[in-house]
N, C-alpha and C. Protein backbone atom coordinates (compact mmCIF):
# COMPACT_ATOMS: atom_id res chain seq x y z
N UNK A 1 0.86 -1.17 0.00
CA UNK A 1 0.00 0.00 0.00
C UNK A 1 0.91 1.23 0.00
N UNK A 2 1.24 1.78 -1.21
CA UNK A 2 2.29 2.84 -1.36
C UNK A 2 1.31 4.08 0.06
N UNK A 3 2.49 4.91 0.32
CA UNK A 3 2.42 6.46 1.19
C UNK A 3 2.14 6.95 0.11
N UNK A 4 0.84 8.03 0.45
CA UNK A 4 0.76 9.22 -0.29
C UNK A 4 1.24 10.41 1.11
N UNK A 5 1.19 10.37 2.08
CA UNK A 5 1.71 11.69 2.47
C UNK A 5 2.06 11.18 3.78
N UNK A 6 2.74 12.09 4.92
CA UNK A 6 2.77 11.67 6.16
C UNK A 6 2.98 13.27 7.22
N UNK A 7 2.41 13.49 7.91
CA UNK A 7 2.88 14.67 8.81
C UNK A 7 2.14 14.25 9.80
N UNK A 8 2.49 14.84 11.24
CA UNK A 8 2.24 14.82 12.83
C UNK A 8 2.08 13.61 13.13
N UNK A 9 2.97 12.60 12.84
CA UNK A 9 2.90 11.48 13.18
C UNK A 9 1.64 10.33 12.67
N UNK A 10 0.95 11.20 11.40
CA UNK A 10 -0.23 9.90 10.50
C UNK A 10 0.83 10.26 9.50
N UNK A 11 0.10 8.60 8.88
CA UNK A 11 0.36 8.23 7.64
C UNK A 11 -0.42 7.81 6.64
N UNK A 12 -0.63 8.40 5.46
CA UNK A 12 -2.05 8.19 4.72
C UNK A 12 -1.63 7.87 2.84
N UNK A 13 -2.06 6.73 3.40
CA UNK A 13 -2.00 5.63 1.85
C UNK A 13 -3.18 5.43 1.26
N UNK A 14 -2.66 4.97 0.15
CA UNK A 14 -3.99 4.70 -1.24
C UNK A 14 -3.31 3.64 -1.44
N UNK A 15 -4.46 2.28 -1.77
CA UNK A 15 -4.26 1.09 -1.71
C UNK A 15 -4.94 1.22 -3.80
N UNK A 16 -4.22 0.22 -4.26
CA UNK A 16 -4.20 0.15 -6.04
C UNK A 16 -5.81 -0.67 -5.62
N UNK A 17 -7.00 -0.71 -6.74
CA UNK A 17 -7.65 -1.39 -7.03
C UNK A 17 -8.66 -1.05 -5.70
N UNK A 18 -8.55 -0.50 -5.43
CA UNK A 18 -9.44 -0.37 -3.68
C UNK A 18 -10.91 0.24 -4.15
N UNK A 19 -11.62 -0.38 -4.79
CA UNK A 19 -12.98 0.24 -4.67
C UNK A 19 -13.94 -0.70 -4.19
N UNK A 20 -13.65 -2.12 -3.53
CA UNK A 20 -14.65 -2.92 -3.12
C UNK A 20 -14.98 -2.41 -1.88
N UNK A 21 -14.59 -2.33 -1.10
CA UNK A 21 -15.54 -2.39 0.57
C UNK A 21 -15.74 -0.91 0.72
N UNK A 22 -15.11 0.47 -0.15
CA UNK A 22 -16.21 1.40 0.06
C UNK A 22 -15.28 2.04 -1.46
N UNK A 23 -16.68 2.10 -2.30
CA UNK A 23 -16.82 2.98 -3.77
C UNK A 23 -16.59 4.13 -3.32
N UNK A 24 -17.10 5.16 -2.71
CA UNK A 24 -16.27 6.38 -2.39
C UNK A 24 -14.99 6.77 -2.55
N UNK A 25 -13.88 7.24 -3.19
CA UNK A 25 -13.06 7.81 -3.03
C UNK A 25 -12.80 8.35 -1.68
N UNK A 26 -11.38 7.33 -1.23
CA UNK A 26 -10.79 7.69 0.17
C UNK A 26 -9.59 7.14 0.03
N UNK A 27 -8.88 7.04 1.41
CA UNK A 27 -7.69 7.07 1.34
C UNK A 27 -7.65 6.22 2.90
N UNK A 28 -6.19 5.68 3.20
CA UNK A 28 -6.43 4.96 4.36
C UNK A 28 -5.42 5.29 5.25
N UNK A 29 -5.97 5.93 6.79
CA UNK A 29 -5.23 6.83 7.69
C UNK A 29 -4.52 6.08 8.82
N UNK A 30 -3.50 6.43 9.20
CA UNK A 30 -2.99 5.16 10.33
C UNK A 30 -2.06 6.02 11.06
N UNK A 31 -2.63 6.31 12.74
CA UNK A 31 -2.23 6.90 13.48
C UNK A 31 -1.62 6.05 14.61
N UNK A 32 -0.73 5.68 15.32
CA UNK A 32 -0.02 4.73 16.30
C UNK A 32 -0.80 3.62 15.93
N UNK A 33 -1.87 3.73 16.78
CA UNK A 33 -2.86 1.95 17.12
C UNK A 33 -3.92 2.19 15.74
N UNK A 34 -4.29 3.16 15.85
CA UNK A 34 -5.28 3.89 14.96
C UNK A 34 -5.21 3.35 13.67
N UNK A 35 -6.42 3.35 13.15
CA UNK A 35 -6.55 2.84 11.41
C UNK A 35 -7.75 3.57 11.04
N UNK A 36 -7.81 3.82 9.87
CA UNK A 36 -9.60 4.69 9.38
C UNK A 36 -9.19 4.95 8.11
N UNK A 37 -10.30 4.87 7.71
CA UNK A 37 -10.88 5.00 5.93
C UNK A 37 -11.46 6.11 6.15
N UNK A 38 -10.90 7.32 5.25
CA UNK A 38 -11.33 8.78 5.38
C UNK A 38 -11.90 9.02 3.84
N UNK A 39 -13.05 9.35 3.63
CA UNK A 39 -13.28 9.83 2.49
C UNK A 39 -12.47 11.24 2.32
N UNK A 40 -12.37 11.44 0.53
CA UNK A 40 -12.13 12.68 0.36
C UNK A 40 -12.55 13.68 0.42
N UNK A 41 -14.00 13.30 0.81
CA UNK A 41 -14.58 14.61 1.27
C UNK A 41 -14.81 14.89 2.86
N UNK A 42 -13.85 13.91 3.40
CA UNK A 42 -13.17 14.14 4.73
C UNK A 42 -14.33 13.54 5.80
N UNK A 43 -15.04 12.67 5.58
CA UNK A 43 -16.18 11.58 5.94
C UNK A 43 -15.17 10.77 6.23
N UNK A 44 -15.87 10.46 7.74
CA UNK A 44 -14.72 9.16 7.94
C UNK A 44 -15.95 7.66 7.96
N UNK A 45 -15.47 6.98 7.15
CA UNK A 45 -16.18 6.01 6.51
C UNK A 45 -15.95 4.72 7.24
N UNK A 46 -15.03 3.91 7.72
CA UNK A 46 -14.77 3.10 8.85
C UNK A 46 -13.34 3.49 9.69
N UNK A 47 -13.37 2.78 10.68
CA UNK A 47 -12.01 2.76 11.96
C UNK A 47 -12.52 3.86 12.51
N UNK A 48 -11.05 4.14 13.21
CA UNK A 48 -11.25 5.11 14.20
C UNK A 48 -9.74 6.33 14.40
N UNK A 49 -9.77 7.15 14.60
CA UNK A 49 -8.92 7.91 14.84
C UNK A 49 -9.24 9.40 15.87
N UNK A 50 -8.05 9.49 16.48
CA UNK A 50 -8.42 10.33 17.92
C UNK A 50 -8.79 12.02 17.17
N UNK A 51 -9.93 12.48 17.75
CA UNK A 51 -10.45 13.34 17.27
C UNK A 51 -9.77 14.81 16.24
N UNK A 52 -8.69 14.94 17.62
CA UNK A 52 -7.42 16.09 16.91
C UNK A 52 -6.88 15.41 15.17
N UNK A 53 -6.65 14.18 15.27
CA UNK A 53 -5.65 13.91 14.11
C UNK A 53 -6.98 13.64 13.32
N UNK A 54 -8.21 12.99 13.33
CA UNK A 54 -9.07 13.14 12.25
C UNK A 54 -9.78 14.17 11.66
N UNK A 55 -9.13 15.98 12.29
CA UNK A 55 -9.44 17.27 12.07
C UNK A 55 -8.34 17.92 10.93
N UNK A 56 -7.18 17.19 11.24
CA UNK A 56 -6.14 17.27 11.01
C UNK A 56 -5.92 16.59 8.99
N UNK A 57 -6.32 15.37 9.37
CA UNK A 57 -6.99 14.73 8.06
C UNK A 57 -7.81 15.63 7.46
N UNK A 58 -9.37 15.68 8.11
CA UNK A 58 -9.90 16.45 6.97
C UNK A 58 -9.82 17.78 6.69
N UNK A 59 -8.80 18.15 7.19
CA UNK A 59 -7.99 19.31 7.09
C UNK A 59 -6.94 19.38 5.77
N UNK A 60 -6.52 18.53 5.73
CA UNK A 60 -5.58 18.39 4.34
C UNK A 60 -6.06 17.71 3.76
N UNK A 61 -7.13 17.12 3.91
CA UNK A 61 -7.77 16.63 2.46
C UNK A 61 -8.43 17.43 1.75
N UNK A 62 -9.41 18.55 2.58
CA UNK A 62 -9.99 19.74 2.01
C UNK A 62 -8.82 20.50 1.18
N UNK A 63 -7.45 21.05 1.64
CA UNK A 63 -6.43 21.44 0.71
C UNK A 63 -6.05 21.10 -0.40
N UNK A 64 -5.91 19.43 -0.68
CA UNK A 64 -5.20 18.54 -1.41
C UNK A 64 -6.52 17.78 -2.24
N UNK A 65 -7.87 18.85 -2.23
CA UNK A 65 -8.61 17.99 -2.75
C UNK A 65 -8.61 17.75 -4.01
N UNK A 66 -7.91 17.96 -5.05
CA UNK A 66 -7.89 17.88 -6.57
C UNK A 66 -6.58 16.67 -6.70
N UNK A 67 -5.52 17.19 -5.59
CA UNK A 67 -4.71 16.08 -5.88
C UNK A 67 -4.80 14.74 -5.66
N UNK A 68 -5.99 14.52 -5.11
CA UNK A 68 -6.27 13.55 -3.89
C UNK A 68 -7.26 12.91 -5.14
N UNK A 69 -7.98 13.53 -5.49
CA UNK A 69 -8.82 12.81 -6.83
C UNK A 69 -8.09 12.46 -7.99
N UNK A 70 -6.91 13.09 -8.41
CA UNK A 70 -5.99 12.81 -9.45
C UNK A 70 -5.39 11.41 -8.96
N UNK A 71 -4.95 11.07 -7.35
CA UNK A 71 -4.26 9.83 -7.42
C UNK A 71 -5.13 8.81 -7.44
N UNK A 72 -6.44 9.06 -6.58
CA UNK A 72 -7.59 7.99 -6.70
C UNK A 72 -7.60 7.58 -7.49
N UNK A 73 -7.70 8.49 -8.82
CA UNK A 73 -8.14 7.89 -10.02
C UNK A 73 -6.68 7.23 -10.78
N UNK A 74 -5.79 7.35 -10.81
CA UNK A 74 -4.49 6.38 -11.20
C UNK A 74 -4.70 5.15 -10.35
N UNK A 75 -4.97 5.50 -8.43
CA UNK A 75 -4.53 4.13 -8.17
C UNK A 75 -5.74 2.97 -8.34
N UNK A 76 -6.92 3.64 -8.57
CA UNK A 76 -8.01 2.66 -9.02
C UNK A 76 -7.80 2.03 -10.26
N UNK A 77 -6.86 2.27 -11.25
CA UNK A 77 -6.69 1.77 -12.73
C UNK A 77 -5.26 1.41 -12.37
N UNK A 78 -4.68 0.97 -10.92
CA UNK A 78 -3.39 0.36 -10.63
C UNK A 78 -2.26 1.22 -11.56
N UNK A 79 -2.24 2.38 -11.32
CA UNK A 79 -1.40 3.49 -12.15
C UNK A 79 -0.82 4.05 -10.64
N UNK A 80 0.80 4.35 -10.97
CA UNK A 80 1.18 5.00 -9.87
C UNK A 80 1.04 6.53 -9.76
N UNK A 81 0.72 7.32 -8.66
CA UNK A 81 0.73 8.55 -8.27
C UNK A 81 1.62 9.04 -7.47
N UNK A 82 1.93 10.36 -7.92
CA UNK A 82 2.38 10.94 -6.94
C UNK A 82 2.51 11.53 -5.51
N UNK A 83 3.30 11.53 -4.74
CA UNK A 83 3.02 11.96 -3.35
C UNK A 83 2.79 13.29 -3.06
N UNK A 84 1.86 13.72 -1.94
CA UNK A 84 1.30 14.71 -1.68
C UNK A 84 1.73 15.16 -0.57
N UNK A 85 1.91 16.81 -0.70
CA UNK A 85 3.01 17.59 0.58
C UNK A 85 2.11 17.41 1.53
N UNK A 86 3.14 17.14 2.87
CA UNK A 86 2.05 16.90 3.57
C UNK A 86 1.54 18.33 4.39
N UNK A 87 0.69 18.15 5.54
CA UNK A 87 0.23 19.44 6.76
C UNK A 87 1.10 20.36 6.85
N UNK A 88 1.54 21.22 7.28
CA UNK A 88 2.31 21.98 7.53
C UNK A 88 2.11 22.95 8.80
């Protein structure tokens, strides 16, 4: 599951071919213990993550939202994308 970005200690990947267990466009967030499926429109769709860092998420997903649909759509057709700057 390539990194698309990483800052304040998450790390948020796009898995190739990932449209079975949720069609939405998302991305998959992993904080220490933490795991969650964040839509791109910053819906958190399963898992869980501690409130600050899932603000934090849909915080740079709202920023990165065009880039964030440009990789979806490569890694759904198993095409590689580029990585995205992370929070700042």
């Amino acid at each position: 599951m390539p990194e698309l970005s990483r800052f304040y200690g998450i790390i948020v990947r796009l898995i190739y071919s990932d449209t079975m267990q949720h069609n939405k466009p998302h991305v998959h967030v992993y904080y220490g213990e933490y795991e969650a499926s964040v839509g791109i429109d910053g819906e958190l769709l399963a898992g869980s993550l501690p409130v600050k860092q899932l603000k934090l998420v849909q915080a740079w997903t709202a920023i990165h939202e065009e880039e964030l649909y440009k990789a979806w759509n490569l890694a759904v057709r198993n095409m590689t994308f580029d990585k995205i700057e992370p929070l700042k």
